[in-house]
Structures are given as C-alpha cells and as structure tokens.
Protein backbone atom coordinates (compact mmCIF):
# COMPACT_ATOMS: atom_id res chain seq x y z
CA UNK A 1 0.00 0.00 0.00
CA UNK A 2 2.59 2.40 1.16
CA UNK A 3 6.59 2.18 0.70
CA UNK A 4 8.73 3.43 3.20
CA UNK A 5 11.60 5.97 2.14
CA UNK A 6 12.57 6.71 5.69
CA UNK A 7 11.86 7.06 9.44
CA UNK A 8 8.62 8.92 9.06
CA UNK A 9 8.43 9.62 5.44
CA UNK A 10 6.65 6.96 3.28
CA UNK A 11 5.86 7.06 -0.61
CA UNK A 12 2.51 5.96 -2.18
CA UNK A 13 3.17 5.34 -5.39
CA UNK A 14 2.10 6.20 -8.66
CA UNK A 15 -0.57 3.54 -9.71
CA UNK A 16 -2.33 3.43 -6.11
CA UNK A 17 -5.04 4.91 -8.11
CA UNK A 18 -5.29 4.84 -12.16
CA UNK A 19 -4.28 8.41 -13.52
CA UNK A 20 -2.13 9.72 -10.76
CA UNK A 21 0.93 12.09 -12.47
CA UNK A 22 2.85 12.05 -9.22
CA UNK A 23 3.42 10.08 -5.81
CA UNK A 24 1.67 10.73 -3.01
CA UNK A 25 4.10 11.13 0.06
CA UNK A 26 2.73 10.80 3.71
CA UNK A 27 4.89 11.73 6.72
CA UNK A 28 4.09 9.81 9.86
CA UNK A 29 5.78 7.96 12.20
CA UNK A 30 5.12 4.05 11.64
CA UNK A 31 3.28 3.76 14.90
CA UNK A 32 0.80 6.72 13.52
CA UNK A 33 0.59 4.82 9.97
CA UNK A 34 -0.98 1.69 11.75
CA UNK A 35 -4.01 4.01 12.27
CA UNK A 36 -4.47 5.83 9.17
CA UNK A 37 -7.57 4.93 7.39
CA UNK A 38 -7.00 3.21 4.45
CA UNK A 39 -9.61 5.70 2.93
CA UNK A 40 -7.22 8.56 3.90
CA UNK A 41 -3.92 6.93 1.47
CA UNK A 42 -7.13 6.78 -1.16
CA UNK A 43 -7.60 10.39 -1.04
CA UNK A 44 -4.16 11.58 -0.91
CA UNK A 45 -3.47 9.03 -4.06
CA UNK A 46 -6.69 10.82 -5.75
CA UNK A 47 -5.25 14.13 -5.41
CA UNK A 48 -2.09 13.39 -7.22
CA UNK A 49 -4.54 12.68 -10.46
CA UNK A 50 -5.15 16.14 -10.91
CA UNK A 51 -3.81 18.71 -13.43
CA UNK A 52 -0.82 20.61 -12.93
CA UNK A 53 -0.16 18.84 -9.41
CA UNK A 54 3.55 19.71 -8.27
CA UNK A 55 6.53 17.27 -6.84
CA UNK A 56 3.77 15.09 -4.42
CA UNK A 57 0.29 14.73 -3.24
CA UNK A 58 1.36 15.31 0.49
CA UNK A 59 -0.32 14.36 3.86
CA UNK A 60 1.54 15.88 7.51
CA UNK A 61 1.10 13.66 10.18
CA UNK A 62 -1.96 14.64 11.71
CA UNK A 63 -4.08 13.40 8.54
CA UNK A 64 -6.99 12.15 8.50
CA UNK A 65 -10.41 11.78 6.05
CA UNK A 66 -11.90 15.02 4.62
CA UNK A 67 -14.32 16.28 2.25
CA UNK A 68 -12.06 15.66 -0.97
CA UNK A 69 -8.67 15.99 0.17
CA UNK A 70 -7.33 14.22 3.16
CA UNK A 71 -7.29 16.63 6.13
CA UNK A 72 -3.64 17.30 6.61
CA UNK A 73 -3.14 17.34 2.84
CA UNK A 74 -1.26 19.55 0.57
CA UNK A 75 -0.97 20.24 -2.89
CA UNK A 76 0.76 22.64 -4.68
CA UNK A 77 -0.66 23.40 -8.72
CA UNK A 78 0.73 25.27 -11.74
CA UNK A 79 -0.67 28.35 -11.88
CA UNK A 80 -1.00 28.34 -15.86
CA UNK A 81 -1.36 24.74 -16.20
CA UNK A 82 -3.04 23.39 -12.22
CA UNK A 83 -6.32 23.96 -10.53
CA UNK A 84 -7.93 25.49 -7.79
CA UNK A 85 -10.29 22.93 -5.53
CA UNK A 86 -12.20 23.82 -2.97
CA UNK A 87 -11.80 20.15 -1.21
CA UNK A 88 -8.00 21.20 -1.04
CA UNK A 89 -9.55 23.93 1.25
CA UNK A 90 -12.05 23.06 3.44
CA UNK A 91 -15.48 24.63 4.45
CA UNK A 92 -13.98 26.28 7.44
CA UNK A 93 -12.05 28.03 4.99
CA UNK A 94 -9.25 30.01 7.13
CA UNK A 95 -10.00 27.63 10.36
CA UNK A 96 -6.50 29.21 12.28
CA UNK A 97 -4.66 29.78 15.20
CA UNK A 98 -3.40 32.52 17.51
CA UNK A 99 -1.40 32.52 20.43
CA UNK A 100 -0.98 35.76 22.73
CA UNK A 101 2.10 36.51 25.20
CA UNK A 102 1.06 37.82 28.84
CA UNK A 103 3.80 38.59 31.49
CA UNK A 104 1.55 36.89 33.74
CA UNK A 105 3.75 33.59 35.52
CA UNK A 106 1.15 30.16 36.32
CA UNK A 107 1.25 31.02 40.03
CA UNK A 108 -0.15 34.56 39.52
CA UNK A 109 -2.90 33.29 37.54
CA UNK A 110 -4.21 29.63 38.72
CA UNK A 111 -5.93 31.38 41.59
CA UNK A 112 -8.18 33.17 39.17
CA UNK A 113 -8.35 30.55 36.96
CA UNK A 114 -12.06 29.86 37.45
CA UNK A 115 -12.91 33.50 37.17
CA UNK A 116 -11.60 33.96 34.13
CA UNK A 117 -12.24 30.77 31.83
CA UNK A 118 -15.77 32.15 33.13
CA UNK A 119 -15.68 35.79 31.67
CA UNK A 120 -14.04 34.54 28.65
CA UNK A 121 -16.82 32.23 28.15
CA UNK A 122 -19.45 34.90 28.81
CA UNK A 123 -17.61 37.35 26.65
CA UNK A 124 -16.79 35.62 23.54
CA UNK A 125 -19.79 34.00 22.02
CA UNK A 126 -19.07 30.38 21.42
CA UNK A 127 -21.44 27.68 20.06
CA UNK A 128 -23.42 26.28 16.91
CA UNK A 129 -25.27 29.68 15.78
CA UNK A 130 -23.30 32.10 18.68
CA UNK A 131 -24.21 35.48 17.32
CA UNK A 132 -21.95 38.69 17.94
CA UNK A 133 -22.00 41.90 20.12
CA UNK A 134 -21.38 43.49 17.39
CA UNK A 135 -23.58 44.61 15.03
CA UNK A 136 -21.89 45.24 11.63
CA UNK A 137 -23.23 47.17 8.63
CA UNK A 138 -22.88 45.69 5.34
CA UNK A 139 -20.52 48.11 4.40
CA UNK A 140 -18.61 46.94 7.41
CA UNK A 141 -18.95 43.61 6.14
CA UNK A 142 -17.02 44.03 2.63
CA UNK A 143 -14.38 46.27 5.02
CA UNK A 144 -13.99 42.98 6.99
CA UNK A 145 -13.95 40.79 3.54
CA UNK A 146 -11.30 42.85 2.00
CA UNK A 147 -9.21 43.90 4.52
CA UNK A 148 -9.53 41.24 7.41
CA UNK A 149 -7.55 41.41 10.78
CA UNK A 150 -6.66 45.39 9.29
CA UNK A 151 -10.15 46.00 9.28
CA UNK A 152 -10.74 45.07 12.79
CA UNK A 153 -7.95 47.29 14.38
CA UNK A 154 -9.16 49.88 12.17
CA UNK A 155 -12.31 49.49 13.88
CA UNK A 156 -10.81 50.11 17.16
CA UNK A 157 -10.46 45.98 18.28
CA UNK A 158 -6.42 45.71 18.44
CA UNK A 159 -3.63 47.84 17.90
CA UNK A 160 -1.67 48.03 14.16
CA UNK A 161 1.37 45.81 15.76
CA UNK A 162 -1.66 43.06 15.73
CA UNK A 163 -1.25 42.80 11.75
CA UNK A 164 2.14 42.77 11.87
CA UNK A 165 2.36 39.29 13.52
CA UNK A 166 -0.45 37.80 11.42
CA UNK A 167 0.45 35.34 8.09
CA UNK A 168 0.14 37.48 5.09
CA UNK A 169 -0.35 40.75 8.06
CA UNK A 170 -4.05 39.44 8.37
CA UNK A 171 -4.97 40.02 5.37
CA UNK A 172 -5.36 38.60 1.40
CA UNK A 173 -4.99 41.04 -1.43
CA UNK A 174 -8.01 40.16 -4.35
CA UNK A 175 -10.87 39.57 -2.38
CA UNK A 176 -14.01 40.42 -4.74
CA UNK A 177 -17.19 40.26 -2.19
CA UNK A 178 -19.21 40.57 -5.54
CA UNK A 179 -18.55 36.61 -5.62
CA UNK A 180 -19.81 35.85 -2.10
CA UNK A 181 -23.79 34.62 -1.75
CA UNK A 182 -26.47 36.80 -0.29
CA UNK A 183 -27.14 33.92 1.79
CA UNK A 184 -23.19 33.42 3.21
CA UNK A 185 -23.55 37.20 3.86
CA UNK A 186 -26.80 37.02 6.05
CA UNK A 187 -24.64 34.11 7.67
CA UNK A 188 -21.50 35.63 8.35
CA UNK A 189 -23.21 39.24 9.28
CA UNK A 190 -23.67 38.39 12.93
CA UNK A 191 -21.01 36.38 13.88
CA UNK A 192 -17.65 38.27 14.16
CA UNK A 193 -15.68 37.75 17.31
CA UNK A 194 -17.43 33.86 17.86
CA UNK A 195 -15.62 30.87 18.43
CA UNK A 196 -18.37 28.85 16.98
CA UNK A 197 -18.33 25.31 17.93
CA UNK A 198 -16.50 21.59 17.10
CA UNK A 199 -12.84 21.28 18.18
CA UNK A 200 -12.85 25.30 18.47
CA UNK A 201 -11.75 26.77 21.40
CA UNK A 202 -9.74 29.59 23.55
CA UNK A 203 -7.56 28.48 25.93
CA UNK A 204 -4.92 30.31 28.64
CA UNK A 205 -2.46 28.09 28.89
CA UNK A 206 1.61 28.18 30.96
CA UNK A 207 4.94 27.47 28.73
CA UNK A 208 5.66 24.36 30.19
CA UNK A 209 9.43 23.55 28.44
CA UNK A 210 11.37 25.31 26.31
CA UNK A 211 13.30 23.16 23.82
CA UNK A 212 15.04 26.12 21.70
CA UNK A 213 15.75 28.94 24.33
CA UNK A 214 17.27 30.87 21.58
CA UNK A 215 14.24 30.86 19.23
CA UNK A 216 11.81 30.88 22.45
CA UNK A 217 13.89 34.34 23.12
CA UNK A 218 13.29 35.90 19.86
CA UNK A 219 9.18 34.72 20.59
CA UNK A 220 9.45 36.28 24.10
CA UNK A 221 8.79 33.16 25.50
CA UNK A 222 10.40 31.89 29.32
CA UNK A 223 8.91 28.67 31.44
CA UNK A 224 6.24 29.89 33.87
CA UNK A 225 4.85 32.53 31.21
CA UNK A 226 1.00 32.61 30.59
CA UNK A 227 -0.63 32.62 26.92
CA UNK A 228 -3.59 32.29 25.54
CA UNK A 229 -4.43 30.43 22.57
CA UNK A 230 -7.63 31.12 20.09
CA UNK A 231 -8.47 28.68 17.17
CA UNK A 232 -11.22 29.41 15.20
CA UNK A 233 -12.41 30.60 11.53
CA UNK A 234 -14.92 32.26 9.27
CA UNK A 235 -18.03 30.55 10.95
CA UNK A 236 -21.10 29.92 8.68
CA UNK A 237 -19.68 32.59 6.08
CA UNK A 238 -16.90 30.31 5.32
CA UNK A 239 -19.05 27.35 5.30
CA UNK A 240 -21.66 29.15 2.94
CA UNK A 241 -18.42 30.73 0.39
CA UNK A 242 -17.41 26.75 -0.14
CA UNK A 243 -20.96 25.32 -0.47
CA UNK A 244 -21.80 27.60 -3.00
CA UNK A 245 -18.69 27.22 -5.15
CA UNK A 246 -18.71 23.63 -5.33
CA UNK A 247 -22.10 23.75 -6.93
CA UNK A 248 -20.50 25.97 -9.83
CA UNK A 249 -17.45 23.88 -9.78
CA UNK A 250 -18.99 20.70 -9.87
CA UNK A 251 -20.37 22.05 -13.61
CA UNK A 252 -16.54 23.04 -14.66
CA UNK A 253 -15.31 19.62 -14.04
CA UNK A 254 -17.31 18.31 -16.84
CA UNK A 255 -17.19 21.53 -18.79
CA UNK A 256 -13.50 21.86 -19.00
CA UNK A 257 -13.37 17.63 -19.35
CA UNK A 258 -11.25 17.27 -16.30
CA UNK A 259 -11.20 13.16 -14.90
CA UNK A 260 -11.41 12.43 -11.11
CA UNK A 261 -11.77 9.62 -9.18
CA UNK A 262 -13.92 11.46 -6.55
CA UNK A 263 -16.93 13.85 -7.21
CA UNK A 264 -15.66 15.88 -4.00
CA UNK A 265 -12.51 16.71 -5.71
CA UNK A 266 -14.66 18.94 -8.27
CA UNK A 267 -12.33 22.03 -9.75
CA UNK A 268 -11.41 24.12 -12.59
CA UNK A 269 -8.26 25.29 -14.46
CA UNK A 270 -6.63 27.70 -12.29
CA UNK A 271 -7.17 30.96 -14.49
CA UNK A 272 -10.52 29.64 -15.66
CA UNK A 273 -13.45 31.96 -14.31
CA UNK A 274 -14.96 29.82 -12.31
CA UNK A 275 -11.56 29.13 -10.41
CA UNK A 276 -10.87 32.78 -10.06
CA UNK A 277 -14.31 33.29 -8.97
CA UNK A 278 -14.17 30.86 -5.85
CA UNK A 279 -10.39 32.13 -5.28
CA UNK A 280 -12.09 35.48 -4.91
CA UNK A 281 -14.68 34.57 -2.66
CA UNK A 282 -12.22 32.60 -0.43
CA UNK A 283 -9.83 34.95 0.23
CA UNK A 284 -12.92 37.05 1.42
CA UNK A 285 -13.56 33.84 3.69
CA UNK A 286 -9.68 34.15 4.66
CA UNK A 287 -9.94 37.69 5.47
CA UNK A 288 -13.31 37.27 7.61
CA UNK A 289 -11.70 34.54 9.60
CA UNK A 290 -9.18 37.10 10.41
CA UNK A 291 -10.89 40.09 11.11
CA UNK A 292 -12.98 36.94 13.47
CA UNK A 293 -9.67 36.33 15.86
CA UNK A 294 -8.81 39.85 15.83
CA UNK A 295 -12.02 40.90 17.56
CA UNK A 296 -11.63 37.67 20.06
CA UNK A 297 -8.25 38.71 20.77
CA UNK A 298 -9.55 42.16 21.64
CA UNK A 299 -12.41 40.48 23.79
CA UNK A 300 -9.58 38.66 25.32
CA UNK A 301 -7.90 40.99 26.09
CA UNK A 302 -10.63 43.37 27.79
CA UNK A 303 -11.52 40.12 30.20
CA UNK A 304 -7.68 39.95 31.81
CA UNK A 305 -7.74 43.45 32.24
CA UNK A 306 -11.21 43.21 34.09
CA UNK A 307 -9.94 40.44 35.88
CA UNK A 308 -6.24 41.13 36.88
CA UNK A 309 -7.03 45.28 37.26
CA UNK A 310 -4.33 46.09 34.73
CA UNK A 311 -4.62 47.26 31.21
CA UNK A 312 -3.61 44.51 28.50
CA UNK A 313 -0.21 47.10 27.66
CA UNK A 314 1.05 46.56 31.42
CA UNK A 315 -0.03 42.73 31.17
CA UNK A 316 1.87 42.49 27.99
CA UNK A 317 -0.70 40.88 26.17
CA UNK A 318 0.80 41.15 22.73
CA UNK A 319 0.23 38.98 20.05
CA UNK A 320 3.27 36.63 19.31
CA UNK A 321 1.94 35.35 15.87
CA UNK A 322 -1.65 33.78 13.76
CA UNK A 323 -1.56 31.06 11.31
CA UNK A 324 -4.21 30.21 9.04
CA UNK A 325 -4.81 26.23 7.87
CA UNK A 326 -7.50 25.62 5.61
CA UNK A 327 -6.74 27.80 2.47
CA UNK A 328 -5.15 28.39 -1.19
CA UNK A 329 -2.42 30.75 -1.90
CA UNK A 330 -0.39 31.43 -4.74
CA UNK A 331 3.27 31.53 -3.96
CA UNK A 332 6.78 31.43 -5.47
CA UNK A 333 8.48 27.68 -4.67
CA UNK A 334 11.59 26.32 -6.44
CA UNK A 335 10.80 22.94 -8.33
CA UNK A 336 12.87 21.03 -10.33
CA UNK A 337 15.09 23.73 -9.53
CA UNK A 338 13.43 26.53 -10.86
CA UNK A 339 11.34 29.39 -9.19
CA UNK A 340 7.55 28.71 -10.13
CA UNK A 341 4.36 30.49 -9.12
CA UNK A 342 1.56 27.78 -7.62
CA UNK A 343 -1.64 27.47 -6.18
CA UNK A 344 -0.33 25.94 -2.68
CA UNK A 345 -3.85 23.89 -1.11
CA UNK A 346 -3.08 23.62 3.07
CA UNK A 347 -6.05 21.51 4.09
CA UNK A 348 -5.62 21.19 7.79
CA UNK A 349 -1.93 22.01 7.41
CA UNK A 350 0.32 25.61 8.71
CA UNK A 351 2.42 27.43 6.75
CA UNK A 352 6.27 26.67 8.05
CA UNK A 353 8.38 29.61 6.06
CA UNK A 354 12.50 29.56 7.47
CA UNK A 355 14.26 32.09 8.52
CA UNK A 356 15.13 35.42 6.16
CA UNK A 357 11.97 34.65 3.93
CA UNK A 358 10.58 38.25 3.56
CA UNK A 359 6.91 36.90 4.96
CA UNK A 360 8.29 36.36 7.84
CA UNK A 361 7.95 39.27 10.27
CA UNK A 362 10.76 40.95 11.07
CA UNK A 363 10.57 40.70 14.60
CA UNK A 364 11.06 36.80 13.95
CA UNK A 365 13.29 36.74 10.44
CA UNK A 366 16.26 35.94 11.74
CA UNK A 367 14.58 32.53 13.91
CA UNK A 368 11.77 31.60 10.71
CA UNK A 369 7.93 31.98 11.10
CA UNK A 370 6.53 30.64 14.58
CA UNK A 371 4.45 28.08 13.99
CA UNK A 372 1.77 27.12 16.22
CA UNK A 373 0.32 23.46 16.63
CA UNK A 374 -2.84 23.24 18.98
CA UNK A 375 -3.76 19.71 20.72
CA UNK A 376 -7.05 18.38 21.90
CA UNK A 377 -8.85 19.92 24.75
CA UNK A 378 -6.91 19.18 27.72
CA UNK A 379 -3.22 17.86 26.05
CA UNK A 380 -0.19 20.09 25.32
CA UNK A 381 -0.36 22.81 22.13
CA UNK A 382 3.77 23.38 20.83
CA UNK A 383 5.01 26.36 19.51
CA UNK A 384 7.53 25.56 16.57
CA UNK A 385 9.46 27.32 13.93
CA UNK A 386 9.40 27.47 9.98
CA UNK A 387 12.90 25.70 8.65
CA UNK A 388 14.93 26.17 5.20
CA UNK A 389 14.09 21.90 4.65
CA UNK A 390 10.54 22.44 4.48
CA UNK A 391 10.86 24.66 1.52
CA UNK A 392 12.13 21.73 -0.08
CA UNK A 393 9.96 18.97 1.07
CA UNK A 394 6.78 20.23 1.25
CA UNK A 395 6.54 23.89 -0.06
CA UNK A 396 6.80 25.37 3.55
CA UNK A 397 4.10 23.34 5.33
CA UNK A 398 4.10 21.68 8.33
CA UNK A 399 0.99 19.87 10.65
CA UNK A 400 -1.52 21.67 12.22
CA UNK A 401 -2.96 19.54 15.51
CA UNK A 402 -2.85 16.25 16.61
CA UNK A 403 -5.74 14.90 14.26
CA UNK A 404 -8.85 13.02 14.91
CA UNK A 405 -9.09 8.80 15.34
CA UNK A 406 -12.82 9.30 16.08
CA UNK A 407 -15.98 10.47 14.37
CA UNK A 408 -18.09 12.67 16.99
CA UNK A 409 -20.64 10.73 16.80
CA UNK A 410 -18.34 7.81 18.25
CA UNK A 411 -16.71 10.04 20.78
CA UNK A 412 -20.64 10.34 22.28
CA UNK A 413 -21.36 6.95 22.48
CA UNK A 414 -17.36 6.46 24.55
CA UNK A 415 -17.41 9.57 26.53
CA UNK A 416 -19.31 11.22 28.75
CA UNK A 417 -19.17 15.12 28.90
CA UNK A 418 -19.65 15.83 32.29
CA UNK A 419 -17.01 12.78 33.63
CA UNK A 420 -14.29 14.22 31.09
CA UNK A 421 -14.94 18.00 32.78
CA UNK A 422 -13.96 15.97 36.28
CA UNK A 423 -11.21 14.24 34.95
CA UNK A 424 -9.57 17.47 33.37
CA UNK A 425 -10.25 19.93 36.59
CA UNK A 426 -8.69 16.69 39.01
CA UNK A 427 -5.39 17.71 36.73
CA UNK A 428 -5.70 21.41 37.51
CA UNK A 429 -7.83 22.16 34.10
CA UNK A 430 -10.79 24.32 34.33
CA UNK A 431 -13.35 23.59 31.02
CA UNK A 432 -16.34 25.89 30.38
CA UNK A 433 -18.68 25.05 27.43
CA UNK A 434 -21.71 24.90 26.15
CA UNK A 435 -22.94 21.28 26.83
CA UNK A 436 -21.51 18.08 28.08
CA UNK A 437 -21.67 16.77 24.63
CA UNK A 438 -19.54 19.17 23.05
CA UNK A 439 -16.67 18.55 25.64
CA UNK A 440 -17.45 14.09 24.98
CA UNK A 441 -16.89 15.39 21.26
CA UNK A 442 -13.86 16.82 21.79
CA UNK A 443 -12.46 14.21 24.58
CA UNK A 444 -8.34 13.94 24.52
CA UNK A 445 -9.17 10.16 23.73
CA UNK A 446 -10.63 11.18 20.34
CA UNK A 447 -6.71 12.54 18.91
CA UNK A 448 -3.96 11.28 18.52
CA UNK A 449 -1.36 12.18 20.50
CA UNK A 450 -0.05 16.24 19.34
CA UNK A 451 3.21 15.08 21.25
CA UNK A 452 3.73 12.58 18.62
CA UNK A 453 2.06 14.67 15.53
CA UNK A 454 4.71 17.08 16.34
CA UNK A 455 7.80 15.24 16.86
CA UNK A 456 7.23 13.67 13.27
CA UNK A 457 7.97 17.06 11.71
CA UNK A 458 10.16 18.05 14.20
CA UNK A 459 12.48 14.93 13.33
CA UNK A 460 12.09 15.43 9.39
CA UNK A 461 13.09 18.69 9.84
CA UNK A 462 10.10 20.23 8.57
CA UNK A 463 9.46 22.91 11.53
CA UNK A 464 11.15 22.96 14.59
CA UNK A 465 10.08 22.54 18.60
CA UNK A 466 10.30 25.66 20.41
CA UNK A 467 8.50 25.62 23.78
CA UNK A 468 5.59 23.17 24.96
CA UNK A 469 2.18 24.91 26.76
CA UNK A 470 0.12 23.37 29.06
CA UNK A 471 -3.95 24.20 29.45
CA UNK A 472 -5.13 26.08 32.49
CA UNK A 473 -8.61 26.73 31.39
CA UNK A 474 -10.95 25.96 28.17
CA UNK A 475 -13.31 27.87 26.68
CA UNK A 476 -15.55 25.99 24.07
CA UNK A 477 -18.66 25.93 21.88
C-alpha cells in the first residue's frame, strides 16, 4: 500500500489509483501509519490525479479523512497549467490559530483561573449559531472581507502591531465580495468575534518547556509565562463561500473535461473563471476569519484586564503570531530547480516559512515563522518554527494539531461530557462550554497524540520545537 523511504516519510506510489501524475508522500511515524484509514492513502493518491499537481500529493502527520482531500493534505498546482479545488480547502475556509504573550507567571494566575475561563466564556460567544455583540453594517462587512484582521484594528479591536504578527499581516490582497452569496452574507453578518463550535476553542495556557531557548527568546517566550491560545475561523460565512462554489465547480469539471476519481474533488483550471471566482470569494472567507480572531483577541484581552485590574499594555498581552490552515495561496516555490508560481492547497496544514523569507515578520526573520500546533482539549499545544528543509519537502508546510481517530458521533457513544470535565479539573484544568456533549466530542481520547504529531515534523526537519504549553482553562462551543 505504502513504501517506506525513511523514518517517518513513506511514498505511495504512482498507480495506487489509475491516472495519478505524481506520488503521493505521507509523513508519519510508523506507529501513527498503523491508524491511518485506508480511505485517507485513497484520497491523498486521488489528489495526485489532478492537473498541474507539483513534486507530491502530500499528507503531515496529523491526517486524516476530509471532504475531498485528506485533512492534513497539501498540494501545490501550476498556476498556468493546475487547478484550484475547494476540497484542497475546506469549508472552514481560514479555520487558524493565535497565540498571545502575557507577562503573567502560572502562580499569579491559577488562583483566578475559574474567574476567568468564566468571563471569557461569557464574553466571547461560542457555540453552533453564537451570534456577535457586534452589530456590523454591510458596508462593514465588505471592510472585513477585504481587509480582514486590518479592518478590525481599524475598527478600534487591536492595535496596528496586531497585523504585523499575522500570516500574510491578516490580510489577502483580491478579495471580490461581488462573488460571495447573499445567503453566506446574512450568515456571516452576525457572527464576528465567535468561536463557533466543534474542536474550536480559547484556551490560557503556561509554557511548560522550552526546547530552543534561543528561538523561544526571539518569541518572548520563558517557562512559567502565561498565553492564551484562540483557534477558530470564518463561521457559517466560510461554510456558505465553499458550499456555494462547489455547486458551480462541480459544472466546470465536466465543462472543461477534467477526470477524477472522486466527485468531492470537483475544480477548474486555475485561471478559468470559475476558479478565479471561488479564489475570490475565499480569500474574502480568509480575510473574515481574520478580522474573526482579531475581535476575540480584543475580547480577550478586555476580560484579563477586568480580571487582573491592569490594562492589557502593562499585562503584555501582545500577540506573538496567527496562522491560518484551511486555504489556497499562490506563492513562489523552487521545483525542479526553478522558481515557479503555484496554487499551494493547506487543508488542515500551517504554513512553516524559514528564517530570512521576507513573509516572515521581522521581529522573527532571523529565527523563521513561529508556527503554532494546537492539541485536543486538555493535552499540550507546541510552539515551533518554519525551517529552510521544508521549503524543499513540502513547499513550507508543516501539521496543524494532533488529528482526529474518532468520528463525533463515536466520541458520544465512549465519553461522557460531564465525567471528562472531572477528569480534566482533578489535573488542575478548568473547562467551560456549552454542553456536556460538546466537551465528549472533543475528549483527549478522540486525537492522537499532538506530542507525537509534532515530533514527526520536528524529526524530518520540517518545523522545529520551540516551547511546549500546558492548558489552564478551556473555553468551548
């Protein structure tokens, strides 16, 4: 089924499914590949049928089955000659994290723990339909589709050193809301600054080890140190932006004669219009999904300065960086040794850029991009950073959590919500959500382990460990 090429770094070759035009390669450790669904190798060999696919179909470790593409998957097409898929996106399109600094220590904080998983709960909606405080126009809408996490602080809900630390400074250039749906308007109106629900959360959390004190340095990380960690997306207008596209897509498969093995990999040539189209609309998606943290973070930060009596300057709540999984960029990558322009797909997968790339910010250019790797709810989340190797083996991409092994629907029929909330707070974690089921959903024995996920890149050199964080308290839908 799969060949191995090396300790965590295994080939599926070409044949695996009839009409693939390059291997797939999965990195995983071999323990991890004994639980890979065999459907998951399926869908990572499907992806390497289509046109203008670059190098390898790719999975990171954390992969798992998706809507088209493998969750963990990425792809990087031609941009003349490839695609554009939305199933190499996701319908949380922009699904990311961020992770804030305080110069709060664990001792200073566990005694309000309780209080203030509370008041984050209460102050940032969370949940299946959560609807915002906020009440934006539609002209504030476009604002938020075009110009995303800028957008927000221009609104007065961060400060402009926000951007700066964002991937791509919170923002995509070429957003058209012309191409976004009346109906994933109406859906996406209310909802800025909610978590939303699923394996969505905010946590404060303690750096628990520091593996690169040199690179933890140039994050402003030490051991002790509180942060807080937000992962969410662009909520039902994401989810509306991809249904609708696939509909039109679906057509341009058999317009433009393209062959696929699986109906959810539906897609047009890159430059065609509908491609461009859904590009358009998704980078809105991309943008709302940052303009959506960047109001949390503000949120955030108003709730530690209620609670601790100090403004978020003197608390030192900056923000150390945000990555975004679940979208399509077109960047410059060296195949076959030459520079080429493609359409990199990162479905379930964070951007890993080395050090002295100029999207790096300069704060961190010298160390490479942070990148940030949340567990489950209740496990350790790493901080990493973005290496020179990764460039190479998998167009500057690395994991982005520690993957499911079990359908929610499973994880309610093992689990019970309320005896997970006892087990967590008996290890010093306080969990706030919206129902029991949500936290049996979202169980730590529904992952795999992110200790593992992340070593796997780690060791192939992919991105590198940085510093370790432990949950306090959980905030989720």
């Amino acid at each position: 089924m799969v060949r191995k090429l090396s300790d965590n770094s295994w080939e599926i070759p070409i044949g695996r499914t009839p009409g693939m035009r390059v291997p797939g390669r999965l990195f995983v450790s071999e323990s991890l590949l004994e639980g890979i669904d065999p459907g998951t190798i399926d869908q990572i060999a499907n992806v390497a049928t289509l046109p203008g696919i670059q190098k390898y179909s790719m999975a990171m470790p954390d992969a798992h089955l998706g809507y088209g593409f493998a969750i963990g998957g990425v792809a990087a097409f031609d941009r003349e000659e490839g695609i554009l898929s939305p199933g190499g996106v996701g319908f949380d399109i922009n699904c990311g994290v961020r992770l804030i600094r305080t110069n709060l220590q664990k001792e200073e904080v566990v005694p309000h723990i309780e209080a203030l998983t509370e008041a984050l709960f209460h102050n940032v909606p969370s949940g299946v339909g959560s609807k915002s405080r906020i009440r934006a126009s539609d002209r504030e809408l476009d604002d938020a589709f075009l110009h995303g996490a800028r957008w927000a602080v221009e609104a007065g809900y961060g400060v402009e050193a926000d951007t700066e630390h964002c991937e791509a400074d919170g923002f995509l250039d070429g957003a058209d809301p012309s191409h976004v749906s009346t109906k994933a308007r109406t859906r996406g109106k209310p909802q800025f600054g909610t978590l939303g629900s699923g394996n969505h959360f905010l946590e404060v959390q303690y750096v628990d080890e520091i593996y690169d004190r040199d690179v933890a340095s140039a994050f402003g990380l030490v051991e002790g140190q509180v942060t807080v960690m937000i992962h969410c997306g662009s909520r039902g207008a994401g989810h509306q932006i991809c249904t609708d596209h696939l509909r039109e897509l679906s057509q341009a498969v058999k317009k433009y004669g393209i062959q696929i093995p699986d109906k959810q990999l539906a897609c047009a040539p890159a430059q065609s219009r509908e491609a461009q189209n859904y590009f358009k609309a998704m980078l809105c998606a991309a943008n709302y999904a940052w303009a959506n943290r960047q109001v949390i973070t503000h949120w955030t930060r108003e709730t530690f300065e209620k609670i601790f009596g100090r403004d978020a300057d003197d608390l030192g709540m900056d923000l150390l960086y945000d990555v975004a999984h679940n979208v399509a960029k077109l960047e410059e990558h060296r195949v076959d040794g030459k520079k080429k322009e493609v359409y990199v797909h990162r479905k379930g997968a964070t951007r890993a850029f080395p050090p002295e790339h100029p999207e790096v910010p300069a704060a961190y250019r010298a160390v490479g991009q942070p990148v940030l790797i949340p567990g489950s709810m209740g496990t350790p989340s790493f901080i990493l950073c973005g290496t020179k190797e990764a460039m190479d083996i998998s167009f500057g991409s690395a994991c982005h959590g520690a993957g499911r092994i079990m359908s929610r629907a499973h994880a309610k029929t093992e689990f019970r919500g309320q005896t997970i909330k006892e087990n967590l707070e008996a290890q010093g974690i306080t969990v706030r959500a919206t129902h029991p089921s949500v936290i049996a959903e979202e169980a730590p024995g529904v992952y795999k382990s992110s200790s593992e996920v992340v070593n796997v890149v780690h060791e192939l050199g992919i991105a590198r460990k940085v510093a370790r964080v432990i949950p306090l308290g959980v905030a989720k839908g």
